[in-house]
PDB file of N, CA and C in Angstrom:
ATOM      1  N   UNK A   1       0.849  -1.183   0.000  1.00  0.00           N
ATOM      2  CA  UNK A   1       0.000   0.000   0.000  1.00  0.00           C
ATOM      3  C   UNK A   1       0.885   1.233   0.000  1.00  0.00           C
ATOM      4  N   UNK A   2       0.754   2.056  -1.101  1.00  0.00           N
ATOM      5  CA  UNK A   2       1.618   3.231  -1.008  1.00  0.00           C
ATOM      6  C   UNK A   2       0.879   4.344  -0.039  1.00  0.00           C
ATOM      7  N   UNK A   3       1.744   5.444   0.275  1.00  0.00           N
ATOM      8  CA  UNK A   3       1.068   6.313   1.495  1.00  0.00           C
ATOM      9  C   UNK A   3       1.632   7.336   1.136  1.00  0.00           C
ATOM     10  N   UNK A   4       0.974   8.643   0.981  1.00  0.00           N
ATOM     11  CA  UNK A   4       2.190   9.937   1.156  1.00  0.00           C
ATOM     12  C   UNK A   4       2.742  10.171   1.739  1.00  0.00           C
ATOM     13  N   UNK A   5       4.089  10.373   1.962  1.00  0.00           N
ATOM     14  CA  UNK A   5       5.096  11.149   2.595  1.00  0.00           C
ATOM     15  C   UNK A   5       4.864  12.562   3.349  1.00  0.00           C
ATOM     16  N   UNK A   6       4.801  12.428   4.565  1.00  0.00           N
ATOM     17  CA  UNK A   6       4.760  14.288   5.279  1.00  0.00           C
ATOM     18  C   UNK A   6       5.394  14.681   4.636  1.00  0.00           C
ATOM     19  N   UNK A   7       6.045  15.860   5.229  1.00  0.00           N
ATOM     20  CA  UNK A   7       6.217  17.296   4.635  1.00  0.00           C
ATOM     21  C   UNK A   7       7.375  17.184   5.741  1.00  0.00           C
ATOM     22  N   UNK A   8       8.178  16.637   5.007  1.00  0.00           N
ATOM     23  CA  UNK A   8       9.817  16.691   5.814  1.00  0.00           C
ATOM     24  C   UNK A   8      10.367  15.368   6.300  1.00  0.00           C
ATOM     25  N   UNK A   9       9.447  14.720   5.890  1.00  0.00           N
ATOM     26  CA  UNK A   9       9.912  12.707   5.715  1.00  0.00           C
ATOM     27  C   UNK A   9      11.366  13.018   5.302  1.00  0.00           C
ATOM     28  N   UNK A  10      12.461  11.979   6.219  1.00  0.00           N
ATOM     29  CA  UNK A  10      13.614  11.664   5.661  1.00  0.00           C
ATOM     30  C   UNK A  10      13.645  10.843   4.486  1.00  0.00           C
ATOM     31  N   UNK A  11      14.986  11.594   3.910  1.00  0.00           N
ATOM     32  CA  UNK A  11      14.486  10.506   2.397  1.00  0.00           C
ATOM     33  C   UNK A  11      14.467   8.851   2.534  1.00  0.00           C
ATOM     34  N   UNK A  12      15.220   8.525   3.256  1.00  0.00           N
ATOM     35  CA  UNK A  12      15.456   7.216   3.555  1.00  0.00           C
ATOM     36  C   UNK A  12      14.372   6.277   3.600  1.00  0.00           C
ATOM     37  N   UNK A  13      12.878   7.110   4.013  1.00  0.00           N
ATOM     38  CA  UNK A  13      11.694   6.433   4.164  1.00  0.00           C
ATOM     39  C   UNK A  13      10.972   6.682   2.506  1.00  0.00           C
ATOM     40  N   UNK A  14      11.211   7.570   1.952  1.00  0.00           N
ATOM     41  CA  UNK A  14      10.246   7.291   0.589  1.00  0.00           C
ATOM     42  C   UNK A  14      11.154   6.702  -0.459  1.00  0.00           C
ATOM     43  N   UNK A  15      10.086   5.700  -1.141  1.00  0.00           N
ATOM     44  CA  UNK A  15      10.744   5.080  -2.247  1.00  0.00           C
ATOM     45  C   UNK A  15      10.601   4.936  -3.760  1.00  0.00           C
ATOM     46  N   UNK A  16       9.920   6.500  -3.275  1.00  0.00           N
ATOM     47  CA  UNK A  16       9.888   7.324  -5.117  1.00  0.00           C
ATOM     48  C   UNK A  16       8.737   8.109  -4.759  1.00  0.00           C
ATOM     49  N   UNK A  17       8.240   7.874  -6.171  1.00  0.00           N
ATOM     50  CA  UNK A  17       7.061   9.120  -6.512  1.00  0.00           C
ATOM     51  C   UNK A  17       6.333   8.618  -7.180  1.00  0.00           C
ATOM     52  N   UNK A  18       4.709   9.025  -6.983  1.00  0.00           N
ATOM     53  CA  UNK A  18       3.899   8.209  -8.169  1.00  0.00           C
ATOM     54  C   UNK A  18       3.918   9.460  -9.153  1.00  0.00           C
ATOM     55  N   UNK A  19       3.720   8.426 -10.310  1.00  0.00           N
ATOM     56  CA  UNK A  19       4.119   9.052 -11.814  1.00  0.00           C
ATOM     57  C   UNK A  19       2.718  10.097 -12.081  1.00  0.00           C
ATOM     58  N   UNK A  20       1.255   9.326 -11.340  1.00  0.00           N
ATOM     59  CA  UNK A  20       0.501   9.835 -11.083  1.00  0.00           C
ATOM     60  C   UNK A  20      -1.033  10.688 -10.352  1.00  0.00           C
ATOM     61  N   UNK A  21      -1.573  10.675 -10.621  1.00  0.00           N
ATOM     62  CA  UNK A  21      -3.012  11.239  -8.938  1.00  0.00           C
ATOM     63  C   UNK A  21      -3.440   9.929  -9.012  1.00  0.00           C
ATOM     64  N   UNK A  22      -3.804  10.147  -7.613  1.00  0.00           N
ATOM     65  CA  UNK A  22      -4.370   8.786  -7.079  1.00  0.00           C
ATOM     66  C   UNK A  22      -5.068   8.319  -5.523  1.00  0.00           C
ATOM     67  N   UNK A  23      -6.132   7.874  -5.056  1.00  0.00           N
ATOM     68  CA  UNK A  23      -6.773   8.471  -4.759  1.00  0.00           C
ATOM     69  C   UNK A  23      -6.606   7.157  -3.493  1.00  0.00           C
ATOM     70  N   UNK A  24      -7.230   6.948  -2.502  1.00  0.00           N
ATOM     71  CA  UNK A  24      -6.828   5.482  -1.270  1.00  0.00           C
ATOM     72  C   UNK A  24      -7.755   4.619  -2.167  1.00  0.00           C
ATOM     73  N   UNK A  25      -6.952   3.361  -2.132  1.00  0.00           N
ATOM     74  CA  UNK A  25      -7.569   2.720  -2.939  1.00  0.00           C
ATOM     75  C   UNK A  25      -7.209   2.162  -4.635  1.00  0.00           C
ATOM     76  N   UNK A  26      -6.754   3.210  -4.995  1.00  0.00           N
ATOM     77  CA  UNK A  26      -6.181   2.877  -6.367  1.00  0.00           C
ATOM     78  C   UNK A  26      -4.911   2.250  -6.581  1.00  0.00           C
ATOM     79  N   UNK A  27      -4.906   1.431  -8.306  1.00  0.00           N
ATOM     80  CA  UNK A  27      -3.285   1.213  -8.266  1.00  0.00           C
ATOM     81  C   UNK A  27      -2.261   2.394  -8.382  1.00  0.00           C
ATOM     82  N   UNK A  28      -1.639   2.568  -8.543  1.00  0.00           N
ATOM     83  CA  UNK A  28      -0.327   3.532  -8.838  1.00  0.00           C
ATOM     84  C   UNK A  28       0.783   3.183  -9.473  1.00  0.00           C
ATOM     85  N   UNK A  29       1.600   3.837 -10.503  1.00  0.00           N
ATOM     86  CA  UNK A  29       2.614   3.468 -10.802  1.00  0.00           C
ATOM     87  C   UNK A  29       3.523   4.314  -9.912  1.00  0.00           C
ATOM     88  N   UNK A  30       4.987   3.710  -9.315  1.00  0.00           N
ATOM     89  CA  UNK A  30       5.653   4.518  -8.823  1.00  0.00           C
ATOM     90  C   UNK A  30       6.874   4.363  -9.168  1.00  0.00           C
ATOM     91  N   UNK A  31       7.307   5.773  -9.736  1.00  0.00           N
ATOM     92  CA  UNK A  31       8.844   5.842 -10.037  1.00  0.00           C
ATOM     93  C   UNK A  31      10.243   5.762  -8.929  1.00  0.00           C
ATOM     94  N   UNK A  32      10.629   4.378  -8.670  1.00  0.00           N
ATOM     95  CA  UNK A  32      11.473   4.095  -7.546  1.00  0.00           C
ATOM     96  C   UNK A  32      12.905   4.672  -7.737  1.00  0.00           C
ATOM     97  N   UNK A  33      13.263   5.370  -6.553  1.00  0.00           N
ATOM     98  CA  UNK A  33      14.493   5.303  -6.304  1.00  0.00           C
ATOM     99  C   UNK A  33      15.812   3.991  -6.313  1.00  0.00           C
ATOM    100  N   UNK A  34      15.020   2.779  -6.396  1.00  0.00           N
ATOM    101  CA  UNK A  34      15.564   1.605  -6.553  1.00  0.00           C
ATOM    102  C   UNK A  34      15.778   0.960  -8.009  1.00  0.00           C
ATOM    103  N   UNK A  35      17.134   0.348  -7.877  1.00  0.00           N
ATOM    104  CA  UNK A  35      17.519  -0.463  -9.240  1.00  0.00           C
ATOM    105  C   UNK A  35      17.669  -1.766  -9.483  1.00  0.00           C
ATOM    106  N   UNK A  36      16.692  -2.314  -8.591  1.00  0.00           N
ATOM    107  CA  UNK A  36      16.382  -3.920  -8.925  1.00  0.00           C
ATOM    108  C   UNK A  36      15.863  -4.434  -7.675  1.00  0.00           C
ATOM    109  N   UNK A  37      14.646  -5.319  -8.122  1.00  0.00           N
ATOM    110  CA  UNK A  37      14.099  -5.905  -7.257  1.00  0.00           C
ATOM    111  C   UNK A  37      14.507  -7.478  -6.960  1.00  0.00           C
ATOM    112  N   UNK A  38      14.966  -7.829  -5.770  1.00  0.00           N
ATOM    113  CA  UNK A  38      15.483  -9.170  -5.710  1.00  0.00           C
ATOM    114  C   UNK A  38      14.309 -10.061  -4.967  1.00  0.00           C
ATOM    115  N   UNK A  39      14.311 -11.153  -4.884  1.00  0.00           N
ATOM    116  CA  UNK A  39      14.050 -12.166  -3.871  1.00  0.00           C
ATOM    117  C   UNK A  39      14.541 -12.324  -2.569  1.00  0.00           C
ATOM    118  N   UNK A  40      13.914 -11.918  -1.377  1.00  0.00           N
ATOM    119  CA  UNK A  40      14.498 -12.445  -0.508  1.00  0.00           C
ATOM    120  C   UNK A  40      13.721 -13.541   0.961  1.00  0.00           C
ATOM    121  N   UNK A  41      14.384 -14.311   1.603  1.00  0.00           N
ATOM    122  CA  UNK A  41      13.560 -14.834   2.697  1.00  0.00           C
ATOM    123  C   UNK A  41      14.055 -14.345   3.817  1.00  0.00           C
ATOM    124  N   UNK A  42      13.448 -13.464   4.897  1.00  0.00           N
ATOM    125  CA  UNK A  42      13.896 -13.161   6.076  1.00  0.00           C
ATOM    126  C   UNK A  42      13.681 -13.870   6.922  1.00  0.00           C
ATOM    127  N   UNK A  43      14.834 -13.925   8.023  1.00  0.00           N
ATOM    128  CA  UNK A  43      14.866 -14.971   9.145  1.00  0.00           C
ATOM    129  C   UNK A  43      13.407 -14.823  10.268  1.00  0.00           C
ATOM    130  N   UNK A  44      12.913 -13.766  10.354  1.00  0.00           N
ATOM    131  CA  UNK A  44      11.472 -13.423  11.005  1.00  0.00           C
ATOM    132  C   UNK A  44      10.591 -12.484  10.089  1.00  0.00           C
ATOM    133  N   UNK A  45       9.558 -12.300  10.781  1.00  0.00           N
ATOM    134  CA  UNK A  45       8.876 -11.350   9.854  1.00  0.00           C
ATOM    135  C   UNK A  45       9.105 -10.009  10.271  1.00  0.00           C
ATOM    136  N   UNK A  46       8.818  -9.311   8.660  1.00  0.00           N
ATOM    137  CA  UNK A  46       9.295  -8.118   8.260  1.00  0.00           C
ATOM    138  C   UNK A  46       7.890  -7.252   7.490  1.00  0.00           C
ATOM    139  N   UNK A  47       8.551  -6.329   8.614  1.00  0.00           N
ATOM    140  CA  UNK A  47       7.079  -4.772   7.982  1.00  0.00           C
ATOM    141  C   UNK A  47       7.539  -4.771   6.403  1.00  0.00           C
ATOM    142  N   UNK A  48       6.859  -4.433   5.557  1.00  0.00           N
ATOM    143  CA  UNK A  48       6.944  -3.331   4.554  1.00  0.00           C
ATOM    144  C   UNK A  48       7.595  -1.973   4.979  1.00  0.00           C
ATOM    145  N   UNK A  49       8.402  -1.488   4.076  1.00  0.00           N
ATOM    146  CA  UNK A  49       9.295  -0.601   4.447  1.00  0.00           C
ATOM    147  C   UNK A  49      10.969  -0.871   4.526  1.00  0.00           C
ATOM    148  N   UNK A  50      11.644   0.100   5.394  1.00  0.00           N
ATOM    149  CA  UNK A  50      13.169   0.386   4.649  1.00  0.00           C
ATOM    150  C   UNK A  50      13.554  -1.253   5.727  1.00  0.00           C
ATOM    151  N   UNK A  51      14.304  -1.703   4.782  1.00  0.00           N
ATOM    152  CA  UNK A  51      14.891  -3.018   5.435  1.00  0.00           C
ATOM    153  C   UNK A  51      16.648  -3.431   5.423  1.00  0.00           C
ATOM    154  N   UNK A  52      17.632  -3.767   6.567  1.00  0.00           N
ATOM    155  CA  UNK A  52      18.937  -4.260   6.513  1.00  0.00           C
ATOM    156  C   UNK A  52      19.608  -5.496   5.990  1.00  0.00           C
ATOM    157  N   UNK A  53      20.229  -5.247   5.563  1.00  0.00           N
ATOM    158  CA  UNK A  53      20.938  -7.277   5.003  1.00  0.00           C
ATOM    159  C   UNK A  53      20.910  -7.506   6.344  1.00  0.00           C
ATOM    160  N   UNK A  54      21.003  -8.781   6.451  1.00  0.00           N
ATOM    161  CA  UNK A  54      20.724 -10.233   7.407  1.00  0.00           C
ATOM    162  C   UNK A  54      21.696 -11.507   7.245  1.00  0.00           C
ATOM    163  N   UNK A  55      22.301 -11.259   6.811  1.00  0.00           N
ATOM    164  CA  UNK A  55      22.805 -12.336   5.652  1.00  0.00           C
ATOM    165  C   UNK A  55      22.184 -13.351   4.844  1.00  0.00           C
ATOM    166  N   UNK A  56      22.829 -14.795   4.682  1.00  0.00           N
ATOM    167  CA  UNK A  56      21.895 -15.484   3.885  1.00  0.00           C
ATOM    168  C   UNK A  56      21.070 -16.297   4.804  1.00  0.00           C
ATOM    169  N   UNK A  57      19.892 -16.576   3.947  1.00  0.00           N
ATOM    170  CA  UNK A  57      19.254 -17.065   4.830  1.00  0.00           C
ATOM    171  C   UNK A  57      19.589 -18.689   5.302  1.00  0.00           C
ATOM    172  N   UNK A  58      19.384 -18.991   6.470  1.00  0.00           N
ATOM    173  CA  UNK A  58      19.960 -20.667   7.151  1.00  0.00           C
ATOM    174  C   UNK A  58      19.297 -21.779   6.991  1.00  0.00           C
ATOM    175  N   UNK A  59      18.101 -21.435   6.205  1.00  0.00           N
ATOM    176  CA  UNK A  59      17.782 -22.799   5.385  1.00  0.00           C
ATOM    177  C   UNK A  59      18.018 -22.983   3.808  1.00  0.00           C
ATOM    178  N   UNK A  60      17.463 -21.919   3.720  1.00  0.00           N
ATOM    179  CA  UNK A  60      17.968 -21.682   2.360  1.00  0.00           C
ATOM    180  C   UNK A  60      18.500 -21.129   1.627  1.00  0.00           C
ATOM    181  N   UNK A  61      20.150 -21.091   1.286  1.00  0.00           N
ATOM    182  CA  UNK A  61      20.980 -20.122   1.165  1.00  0.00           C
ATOM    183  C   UNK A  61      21.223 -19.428  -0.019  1.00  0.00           C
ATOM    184  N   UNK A  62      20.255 -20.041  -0.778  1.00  0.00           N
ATOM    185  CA  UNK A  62      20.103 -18.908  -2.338  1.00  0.00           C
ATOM    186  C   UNK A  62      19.541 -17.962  -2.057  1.00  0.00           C
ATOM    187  N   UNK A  63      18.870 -17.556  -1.330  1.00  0.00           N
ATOM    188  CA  UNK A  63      18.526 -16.495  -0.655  1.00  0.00           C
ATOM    189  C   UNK A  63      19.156 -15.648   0.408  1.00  0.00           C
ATOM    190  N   UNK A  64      19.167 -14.005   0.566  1.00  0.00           N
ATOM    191  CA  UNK A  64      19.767 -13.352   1.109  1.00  0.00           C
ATOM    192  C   UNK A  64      18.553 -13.188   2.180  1.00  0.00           C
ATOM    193  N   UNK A  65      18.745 -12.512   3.587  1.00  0.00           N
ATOM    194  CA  UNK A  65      17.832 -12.539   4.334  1.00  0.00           C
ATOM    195  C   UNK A  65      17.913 -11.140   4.792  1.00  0.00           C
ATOM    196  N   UNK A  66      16.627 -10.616   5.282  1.00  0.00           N
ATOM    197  CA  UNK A  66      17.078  -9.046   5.585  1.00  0.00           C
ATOM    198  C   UNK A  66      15.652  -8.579   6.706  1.00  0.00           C
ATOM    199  N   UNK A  67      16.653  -7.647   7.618  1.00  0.00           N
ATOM    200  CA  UNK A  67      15.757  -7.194   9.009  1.00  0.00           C
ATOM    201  C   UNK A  67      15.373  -5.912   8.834  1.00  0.00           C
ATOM    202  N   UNK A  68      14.549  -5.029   9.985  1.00  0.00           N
ATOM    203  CA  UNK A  68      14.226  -3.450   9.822  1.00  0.00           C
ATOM    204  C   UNK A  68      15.329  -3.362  10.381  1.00  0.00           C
ATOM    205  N   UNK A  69      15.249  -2.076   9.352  1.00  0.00           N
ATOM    206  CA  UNK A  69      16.537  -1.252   9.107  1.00  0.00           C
ATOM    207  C   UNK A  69      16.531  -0.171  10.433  1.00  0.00           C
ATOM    208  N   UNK A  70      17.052  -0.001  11.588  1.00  0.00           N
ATOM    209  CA  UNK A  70      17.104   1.126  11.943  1.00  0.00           C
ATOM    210  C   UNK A  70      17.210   2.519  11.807  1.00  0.00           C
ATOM    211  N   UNK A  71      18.332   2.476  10.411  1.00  0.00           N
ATOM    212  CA  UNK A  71      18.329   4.296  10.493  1.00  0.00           C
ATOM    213  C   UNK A  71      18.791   4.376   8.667  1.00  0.00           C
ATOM    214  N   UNK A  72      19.610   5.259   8.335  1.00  0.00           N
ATOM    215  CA  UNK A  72      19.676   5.495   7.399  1.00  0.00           C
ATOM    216  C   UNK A  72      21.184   4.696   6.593  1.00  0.00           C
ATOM    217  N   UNK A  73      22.061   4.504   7.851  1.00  0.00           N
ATOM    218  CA  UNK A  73      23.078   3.980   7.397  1.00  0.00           C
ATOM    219  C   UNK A  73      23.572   2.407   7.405  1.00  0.00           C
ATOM    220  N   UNK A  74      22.316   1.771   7.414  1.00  0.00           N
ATOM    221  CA  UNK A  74      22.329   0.862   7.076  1.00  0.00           C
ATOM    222  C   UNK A  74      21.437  -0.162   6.256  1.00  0.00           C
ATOM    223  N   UNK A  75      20.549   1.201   5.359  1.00  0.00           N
ATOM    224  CA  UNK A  75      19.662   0.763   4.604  1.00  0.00           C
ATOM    225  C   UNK A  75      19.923  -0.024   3.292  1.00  0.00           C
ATOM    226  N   UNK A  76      19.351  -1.239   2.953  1.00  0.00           N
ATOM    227  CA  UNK A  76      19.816  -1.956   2.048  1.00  0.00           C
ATOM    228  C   UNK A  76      18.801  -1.349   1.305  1.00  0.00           C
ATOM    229  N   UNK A  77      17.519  -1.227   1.358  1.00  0.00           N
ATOM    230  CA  UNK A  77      16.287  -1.444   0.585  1.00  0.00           C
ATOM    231  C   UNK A  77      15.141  -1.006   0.903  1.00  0.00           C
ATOM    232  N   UNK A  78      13.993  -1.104   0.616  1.00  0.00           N
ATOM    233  CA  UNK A  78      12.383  -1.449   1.277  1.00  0.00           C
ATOM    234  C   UNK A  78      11.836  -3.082   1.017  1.00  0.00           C
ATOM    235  N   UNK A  79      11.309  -3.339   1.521  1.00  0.00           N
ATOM    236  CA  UNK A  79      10.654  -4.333   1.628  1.00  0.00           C
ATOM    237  C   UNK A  79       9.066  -4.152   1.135  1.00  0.00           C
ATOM    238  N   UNK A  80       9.122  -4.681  -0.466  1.00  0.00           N
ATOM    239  CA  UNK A  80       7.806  -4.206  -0.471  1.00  0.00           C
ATOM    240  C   UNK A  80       6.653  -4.911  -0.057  1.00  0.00           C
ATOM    241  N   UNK A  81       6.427  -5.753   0.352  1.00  0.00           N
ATOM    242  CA  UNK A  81       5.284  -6.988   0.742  1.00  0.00           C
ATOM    243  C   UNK A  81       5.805  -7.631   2.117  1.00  0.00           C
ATOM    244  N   UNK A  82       5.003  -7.472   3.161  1.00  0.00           N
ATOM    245  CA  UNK A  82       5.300  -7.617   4.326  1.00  0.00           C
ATOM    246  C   UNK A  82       5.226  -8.783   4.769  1.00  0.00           C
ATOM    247  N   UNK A  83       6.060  -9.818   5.479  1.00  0.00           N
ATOM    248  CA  UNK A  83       5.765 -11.165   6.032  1.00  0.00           C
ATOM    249  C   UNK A  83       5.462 -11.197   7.091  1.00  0.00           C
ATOM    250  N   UNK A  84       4.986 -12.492   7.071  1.00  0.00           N
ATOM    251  CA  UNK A  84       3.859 -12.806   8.795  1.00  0.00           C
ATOM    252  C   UNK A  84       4.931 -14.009   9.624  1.00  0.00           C
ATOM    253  N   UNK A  85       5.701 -14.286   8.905  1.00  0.00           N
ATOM    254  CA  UNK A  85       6.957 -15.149   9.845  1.00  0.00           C
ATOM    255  C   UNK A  85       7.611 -15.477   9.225  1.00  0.00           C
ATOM    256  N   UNK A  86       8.669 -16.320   9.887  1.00  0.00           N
ATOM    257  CA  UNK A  86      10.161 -16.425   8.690  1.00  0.00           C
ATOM    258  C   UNK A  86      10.135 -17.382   7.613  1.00  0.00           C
ATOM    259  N   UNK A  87      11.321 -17.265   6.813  1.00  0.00           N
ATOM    260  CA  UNK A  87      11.492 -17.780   5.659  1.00  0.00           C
ATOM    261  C   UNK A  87      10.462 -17.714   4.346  1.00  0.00           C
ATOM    262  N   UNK A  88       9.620 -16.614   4.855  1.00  0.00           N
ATOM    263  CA  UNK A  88       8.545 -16.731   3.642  1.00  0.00           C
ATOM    264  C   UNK A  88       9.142 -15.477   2.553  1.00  0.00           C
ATOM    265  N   UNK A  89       9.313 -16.261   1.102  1.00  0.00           N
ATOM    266  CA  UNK A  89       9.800 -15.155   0.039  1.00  0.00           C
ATOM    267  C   UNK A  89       9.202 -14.184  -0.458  1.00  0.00           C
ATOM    268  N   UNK A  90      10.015 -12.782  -0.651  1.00  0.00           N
ATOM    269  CA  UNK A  90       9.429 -11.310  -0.157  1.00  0.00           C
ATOM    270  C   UNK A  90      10.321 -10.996  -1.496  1.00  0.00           C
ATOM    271  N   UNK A  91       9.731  -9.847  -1.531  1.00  0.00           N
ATOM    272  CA  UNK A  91      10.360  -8.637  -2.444  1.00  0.00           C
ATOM    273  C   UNK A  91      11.117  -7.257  -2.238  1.00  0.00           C
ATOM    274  N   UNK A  92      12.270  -7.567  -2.048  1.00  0.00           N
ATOM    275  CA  UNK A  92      12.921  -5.976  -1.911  1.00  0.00           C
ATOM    276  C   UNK A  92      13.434  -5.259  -3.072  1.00  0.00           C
ATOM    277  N   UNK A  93      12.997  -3.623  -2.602  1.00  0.00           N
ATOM    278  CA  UNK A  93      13.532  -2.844  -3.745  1.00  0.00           C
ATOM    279  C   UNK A  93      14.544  -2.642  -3.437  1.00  0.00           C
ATOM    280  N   UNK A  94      16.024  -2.847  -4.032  1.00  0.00           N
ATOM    281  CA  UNK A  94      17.492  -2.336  -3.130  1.00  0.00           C
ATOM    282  C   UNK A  94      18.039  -0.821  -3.958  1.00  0.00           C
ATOM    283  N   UNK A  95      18.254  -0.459  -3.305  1.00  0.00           N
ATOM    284  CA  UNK A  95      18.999   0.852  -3.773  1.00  0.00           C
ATOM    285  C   UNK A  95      20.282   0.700  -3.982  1.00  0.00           C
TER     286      UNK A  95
END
């Protein structure tokens, strides 16, 4: 679910711009600050939003695993689709 950004959001929390109006409820296209979307499984569950590498994940290691990000300097990504417990495969946008 995309959301607007206040009015002085650090950038670290938005992850683009929609291309256009749009209203709660609608789809949106949004022009990301990100340059590729990977696969990943995190070791617990994970909000939607800015997310940290984790390393790989310990069952299954073709996969990279990744936690909330605390702050800005250690942002890998967002997490766009939120999991309800671990190892379930997610989508991050990485910057």
């Amino acid at each position: 679910e995309v959301v607007p950004a206040v009015s002085g959001e650090l950038n670290v929390n938005i992850i683009g711009y929609s291309v256009h109006n749009g209203t709660a409820g609608d789809e949106v296209t949004v022009a990301m600050k990100a340059y590729a979307l990977i696969y990943v499984k995190p070791a617990a569950a994970v909000n939607a939003g800015p997310v940290k590498y984790g390393g790989l994940n310990a069952g299954d290691n073709r996969f990279g695993s990744v936690t909330t990000a605390a702050d800005g300097t250690t942002l890998m990504g967002w997490c766009i689709a939120p999991t309800t417990g671990a190892n379930q495969l997610t989508l991050v946008a990485v910057i």
